[in-house]
N, C-alpha and C. Protein backbone atom coordinates (compact mmCIF):
# COMPACT_ATOMS: atom_id res chain seq x y z
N UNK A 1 136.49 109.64 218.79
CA UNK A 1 135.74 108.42 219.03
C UNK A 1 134.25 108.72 218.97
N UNK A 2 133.74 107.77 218.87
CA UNK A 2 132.21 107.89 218.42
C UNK A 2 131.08 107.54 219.71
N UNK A 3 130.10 108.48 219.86
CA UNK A 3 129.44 108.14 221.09
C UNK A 3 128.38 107.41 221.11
N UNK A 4 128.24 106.69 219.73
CA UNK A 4 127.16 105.30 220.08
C UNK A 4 128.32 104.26 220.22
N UNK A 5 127.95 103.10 220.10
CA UNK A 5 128.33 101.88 220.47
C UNK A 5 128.06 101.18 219.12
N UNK A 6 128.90 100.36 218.43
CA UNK A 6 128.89 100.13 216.99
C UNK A 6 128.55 98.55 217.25
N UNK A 7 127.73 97.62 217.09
CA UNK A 7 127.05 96.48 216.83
C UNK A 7 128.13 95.86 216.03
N UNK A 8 128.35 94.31 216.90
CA UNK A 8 129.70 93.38 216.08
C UNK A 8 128.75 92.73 214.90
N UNK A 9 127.39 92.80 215.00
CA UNK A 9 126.77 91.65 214.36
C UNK A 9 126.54 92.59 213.13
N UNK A 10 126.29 93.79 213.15
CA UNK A 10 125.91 95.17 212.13
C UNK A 10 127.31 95.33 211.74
N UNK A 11 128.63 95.41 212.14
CA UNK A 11 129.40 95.43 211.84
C UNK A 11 129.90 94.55 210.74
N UNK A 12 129.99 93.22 211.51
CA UNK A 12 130.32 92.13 210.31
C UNK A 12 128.90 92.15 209.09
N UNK A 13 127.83 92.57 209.36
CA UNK A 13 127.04 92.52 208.00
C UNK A 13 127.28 93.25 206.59
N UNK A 14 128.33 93.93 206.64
CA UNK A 14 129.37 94.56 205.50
C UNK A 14 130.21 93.45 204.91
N UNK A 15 130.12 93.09 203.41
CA UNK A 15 130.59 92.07 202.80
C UNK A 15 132.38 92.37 203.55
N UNK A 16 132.92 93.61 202.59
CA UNK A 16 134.03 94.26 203.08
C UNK A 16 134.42 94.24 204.19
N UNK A 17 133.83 94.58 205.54
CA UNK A 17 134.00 94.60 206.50
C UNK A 17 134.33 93.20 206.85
N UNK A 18 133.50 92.19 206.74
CA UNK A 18 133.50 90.68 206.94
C UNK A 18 134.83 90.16 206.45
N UNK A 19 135.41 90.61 205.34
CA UNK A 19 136.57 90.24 204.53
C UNK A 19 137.71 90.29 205.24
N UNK A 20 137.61 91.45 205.33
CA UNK A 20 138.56 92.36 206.40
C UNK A 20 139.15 91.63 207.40
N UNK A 21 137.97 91.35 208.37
CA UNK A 21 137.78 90.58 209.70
C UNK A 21 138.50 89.19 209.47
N UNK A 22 138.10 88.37 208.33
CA UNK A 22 139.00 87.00 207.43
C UNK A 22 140.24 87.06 207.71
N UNK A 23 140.49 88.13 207.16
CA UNK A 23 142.21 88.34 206.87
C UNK A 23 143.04 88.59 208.46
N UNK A 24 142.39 89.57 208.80
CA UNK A 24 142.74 89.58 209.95
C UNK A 24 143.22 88.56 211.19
N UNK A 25 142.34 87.28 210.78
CA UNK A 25 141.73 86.39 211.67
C UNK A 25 142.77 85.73 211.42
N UNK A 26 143.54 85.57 210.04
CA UNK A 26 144.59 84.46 210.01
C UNK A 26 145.66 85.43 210.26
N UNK A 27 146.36 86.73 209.93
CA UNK A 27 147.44 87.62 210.54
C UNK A 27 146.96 88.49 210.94
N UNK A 28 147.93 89.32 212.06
CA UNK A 28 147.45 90.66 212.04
C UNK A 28 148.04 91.68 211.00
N UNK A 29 147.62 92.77 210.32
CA UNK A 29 148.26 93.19 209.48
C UNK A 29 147.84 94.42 209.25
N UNK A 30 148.93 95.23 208.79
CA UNK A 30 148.87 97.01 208.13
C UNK A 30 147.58 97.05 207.57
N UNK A 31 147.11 98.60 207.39
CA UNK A 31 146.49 98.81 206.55
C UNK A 31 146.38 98.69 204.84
N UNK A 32 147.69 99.03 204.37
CA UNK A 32 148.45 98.65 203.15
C UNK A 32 148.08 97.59 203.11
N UNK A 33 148.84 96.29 204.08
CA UNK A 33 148.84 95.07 203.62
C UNK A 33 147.41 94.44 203.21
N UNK A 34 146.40 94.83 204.36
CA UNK A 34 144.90 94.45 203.93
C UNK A 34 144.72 95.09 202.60
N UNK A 35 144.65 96.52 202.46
CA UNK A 35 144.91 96.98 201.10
C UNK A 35 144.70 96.66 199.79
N UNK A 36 146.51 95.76 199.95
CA UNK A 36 146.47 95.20 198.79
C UNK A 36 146.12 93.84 198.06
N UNK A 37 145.40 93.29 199.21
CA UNK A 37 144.41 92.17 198.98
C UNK A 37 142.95 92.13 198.92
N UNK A 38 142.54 93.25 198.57
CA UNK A 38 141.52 93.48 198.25
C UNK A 38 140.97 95.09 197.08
N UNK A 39 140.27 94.98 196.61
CA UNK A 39 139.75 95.64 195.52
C UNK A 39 139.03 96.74 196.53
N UNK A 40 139.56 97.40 197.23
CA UNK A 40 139.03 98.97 197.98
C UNK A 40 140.62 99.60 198.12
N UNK A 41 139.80 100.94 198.43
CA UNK A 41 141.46 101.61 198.68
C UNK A 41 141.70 101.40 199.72
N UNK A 42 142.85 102.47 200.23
CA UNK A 42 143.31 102.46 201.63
C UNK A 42 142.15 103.08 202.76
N UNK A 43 141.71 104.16 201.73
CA UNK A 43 141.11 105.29 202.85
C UNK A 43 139.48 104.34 203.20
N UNK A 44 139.25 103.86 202.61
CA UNK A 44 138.07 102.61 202.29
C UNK A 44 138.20 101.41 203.87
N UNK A 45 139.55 101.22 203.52
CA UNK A 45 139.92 100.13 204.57
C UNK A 45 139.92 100.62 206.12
N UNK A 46 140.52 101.92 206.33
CA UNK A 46 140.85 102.52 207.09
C UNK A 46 139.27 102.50 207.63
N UNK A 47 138.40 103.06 207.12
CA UNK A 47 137.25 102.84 207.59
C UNK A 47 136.15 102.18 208.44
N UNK A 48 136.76 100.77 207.36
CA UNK A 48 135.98 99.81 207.82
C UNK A 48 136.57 99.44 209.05
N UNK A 49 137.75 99.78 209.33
CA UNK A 49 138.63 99.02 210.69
C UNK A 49 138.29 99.80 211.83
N UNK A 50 137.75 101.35 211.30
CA UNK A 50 137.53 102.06 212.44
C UNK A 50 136.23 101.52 213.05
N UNK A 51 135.05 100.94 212.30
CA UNK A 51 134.04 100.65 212.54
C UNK A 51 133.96 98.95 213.66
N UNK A 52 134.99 98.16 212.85
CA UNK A 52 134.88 97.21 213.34
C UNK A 52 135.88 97.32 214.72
N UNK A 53 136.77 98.66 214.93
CA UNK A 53 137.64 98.48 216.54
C UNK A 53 135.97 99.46 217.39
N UNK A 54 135.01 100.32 216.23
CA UNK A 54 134.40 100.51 217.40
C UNK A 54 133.31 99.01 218.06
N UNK A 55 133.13 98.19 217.39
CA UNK A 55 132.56 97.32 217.32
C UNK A 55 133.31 96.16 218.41
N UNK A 56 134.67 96.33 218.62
CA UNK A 56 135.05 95.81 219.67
C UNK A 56 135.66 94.14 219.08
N UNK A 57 135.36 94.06 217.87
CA UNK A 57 135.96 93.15 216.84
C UNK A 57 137.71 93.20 216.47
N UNK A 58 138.52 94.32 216.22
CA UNK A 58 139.56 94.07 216.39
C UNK A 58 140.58 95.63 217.21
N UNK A 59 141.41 95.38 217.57
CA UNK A 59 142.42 96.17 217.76
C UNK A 59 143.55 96.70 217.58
N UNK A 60 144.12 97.60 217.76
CA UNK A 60 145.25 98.30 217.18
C UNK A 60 146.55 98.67 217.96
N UNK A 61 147.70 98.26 217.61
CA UNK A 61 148.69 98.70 218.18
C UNK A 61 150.05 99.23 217.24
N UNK A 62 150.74 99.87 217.60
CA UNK A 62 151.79 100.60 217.06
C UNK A 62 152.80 99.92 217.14
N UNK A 63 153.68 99.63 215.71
CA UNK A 63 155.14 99.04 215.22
C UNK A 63 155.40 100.15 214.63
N UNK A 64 156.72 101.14 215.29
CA UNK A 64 156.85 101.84 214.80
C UNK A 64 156.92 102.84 214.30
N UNK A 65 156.12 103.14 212.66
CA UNK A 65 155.59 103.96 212.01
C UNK A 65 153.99 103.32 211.99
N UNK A 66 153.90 102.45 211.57
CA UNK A 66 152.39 101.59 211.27
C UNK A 66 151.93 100.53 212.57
N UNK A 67 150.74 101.14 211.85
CA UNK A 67 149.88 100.71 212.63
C UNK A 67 149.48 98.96 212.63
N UNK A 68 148.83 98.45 213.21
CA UNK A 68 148.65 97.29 212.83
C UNK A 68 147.84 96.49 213.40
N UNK A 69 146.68 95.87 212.64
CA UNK A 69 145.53 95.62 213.33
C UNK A 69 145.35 94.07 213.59
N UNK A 70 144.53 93.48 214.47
CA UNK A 70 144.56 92.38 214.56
C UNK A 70 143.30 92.17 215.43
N UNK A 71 142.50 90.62 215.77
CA UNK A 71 141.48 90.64 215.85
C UNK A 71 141.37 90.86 217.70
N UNK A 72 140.46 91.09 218.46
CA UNK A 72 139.78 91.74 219.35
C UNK A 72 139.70 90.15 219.99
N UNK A 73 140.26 89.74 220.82
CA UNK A 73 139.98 88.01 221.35
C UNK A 73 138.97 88.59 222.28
N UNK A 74 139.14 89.33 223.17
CA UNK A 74 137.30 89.46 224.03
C UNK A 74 136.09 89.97 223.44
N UNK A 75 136.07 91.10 222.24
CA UNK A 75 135.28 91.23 221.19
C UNK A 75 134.85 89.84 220.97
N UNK A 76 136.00 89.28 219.94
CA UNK A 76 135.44 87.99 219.62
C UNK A 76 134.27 86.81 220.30
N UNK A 77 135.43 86.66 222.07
CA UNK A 77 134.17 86.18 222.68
C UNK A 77 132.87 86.21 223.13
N UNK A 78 133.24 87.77 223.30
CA UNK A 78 131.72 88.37 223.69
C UNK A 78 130.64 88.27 221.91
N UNK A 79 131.01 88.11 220.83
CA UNK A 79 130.04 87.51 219.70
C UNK A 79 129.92 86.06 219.76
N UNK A 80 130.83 85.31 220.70
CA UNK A 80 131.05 84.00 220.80
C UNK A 80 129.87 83.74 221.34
N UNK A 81 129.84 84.21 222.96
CA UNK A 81 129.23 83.56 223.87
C UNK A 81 127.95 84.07 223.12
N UNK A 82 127.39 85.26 222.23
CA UNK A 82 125.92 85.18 222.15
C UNK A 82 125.06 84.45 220.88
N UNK A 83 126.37 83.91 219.98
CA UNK A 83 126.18 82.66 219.17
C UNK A 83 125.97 81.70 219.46
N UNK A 84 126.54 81.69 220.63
CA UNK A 84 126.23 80.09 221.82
C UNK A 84 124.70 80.03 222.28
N UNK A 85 124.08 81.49 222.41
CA UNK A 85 123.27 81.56 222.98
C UNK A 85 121.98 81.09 222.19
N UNK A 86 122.69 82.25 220.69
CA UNK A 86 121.52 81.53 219.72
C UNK A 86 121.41 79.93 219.77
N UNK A 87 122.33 79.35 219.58
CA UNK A 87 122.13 77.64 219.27
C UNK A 87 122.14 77.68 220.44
N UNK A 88 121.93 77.12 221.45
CA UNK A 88 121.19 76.69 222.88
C UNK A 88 119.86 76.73 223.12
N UNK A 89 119.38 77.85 222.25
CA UNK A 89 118.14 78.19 221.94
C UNK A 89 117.60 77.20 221.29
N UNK A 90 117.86 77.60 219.84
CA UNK A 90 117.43 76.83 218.89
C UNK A 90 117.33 75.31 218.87
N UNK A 91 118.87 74.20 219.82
CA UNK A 91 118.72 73.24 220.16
C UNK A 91 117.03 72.90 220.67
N UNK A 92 116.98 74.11 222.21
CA UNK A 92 115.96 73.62 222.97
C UNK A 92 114.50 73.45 222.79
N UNK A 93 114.41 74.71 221.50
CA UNK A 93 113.33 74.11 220.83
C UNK A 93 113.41 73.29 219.82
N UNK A 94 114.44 73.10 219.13
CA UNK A 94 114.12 71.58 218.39
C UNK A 94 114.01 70.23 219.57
N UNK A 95 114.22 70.45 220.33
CA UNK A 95 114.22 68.82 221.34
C UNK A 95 112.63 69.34 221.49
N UNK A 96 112.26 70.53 222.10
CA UNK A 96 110.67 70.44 222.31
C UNK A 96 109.54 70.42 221.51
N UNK A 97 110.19 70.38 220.04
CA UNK A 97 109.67 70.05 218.60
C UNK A 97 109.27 68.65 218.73
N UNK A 98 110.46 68.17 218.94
CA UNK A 98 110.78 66.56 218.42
C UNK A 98 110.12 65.86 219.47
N UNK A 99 109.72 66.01 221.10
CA UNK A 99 109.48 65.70 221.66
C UNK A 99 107.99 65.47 221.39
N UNK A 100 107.25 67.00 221.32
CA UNK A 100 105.88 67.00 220.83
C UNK A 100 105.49 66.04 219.47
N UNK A 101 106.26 65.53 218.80
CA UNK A 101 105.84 64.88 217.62
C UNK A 101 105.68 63.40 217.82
N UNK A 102 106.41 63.10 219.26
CA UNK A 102 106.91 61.84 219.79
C UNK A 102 105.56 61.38 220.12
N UNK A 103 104.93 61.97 220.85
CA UNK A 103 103.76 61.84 222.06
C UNK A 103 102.16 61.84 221.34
C-alpha cells in the first residue's frame, strides 16, 4: 500500500481512469471484464483500479478465484458532499452577483 493518500478528484482526472469508474458505476466487475471493454490491457487496468481503491473511489472483494471491483459508496459520498460544496458556493455568489446588479 502506498503512503500518500491518492486524490478522488486527481484520480478521476485520467480519461481511463474516469472510464473505468463508468463501468463500474453501472456493474461491479473483474478485471478481464473491464478489460475487454476497453482498448488498454489488463496490467493497464489493474493499475488504474489500484489508484482509484487508493483514492477511496472503489473497492474490492473476492469471488472465489477473481477479484471484483465495484464502486466505493462512502468514497463516492465523501466526492459527493464536496461537489455540494462547490455549488453552494457558487449558488451564493451568484445570488450576491444578482443582488448587486439589482440595487
Amino acid at each position: 500500500m502506498s503512503t500518500y493518500a491518492v486524490d478522488a478528484w486527481a484520480a478521476l482526472g485520467d480519461p481511463s481512469r474516469r472510464r473505468i469508474f463508468e463501468l463500474l458505476a453501472e456493474r461491479p466487475q473483474s478485471v478481464t471484464e473491464i478489460a475487454d471493454g476497453l482498448p488498454i490491457s489488463r496490467p493497464a487496468v489493474s493499475q488504474h483500479l489500484r489508484v482509484l481503491k487508493q483514492a477511496r473511489l472503489v473497492r474490492v472483494r473476492s469471488e472465489g478465484t477473481r477479484r471484483v471491483y465495484q464502486v466505493d459508496p462512502e468514497g463516492l459520498a465523501a466526492l459527493r458532499e464536496e461537489l455540494d460544496g462547490f455549488w453552494g458556493k457558487a449558488l451564493a455568489n451568484f445570488k450576491q452577483i444578482a443582488e448587486q446588479e439589482t440595487e
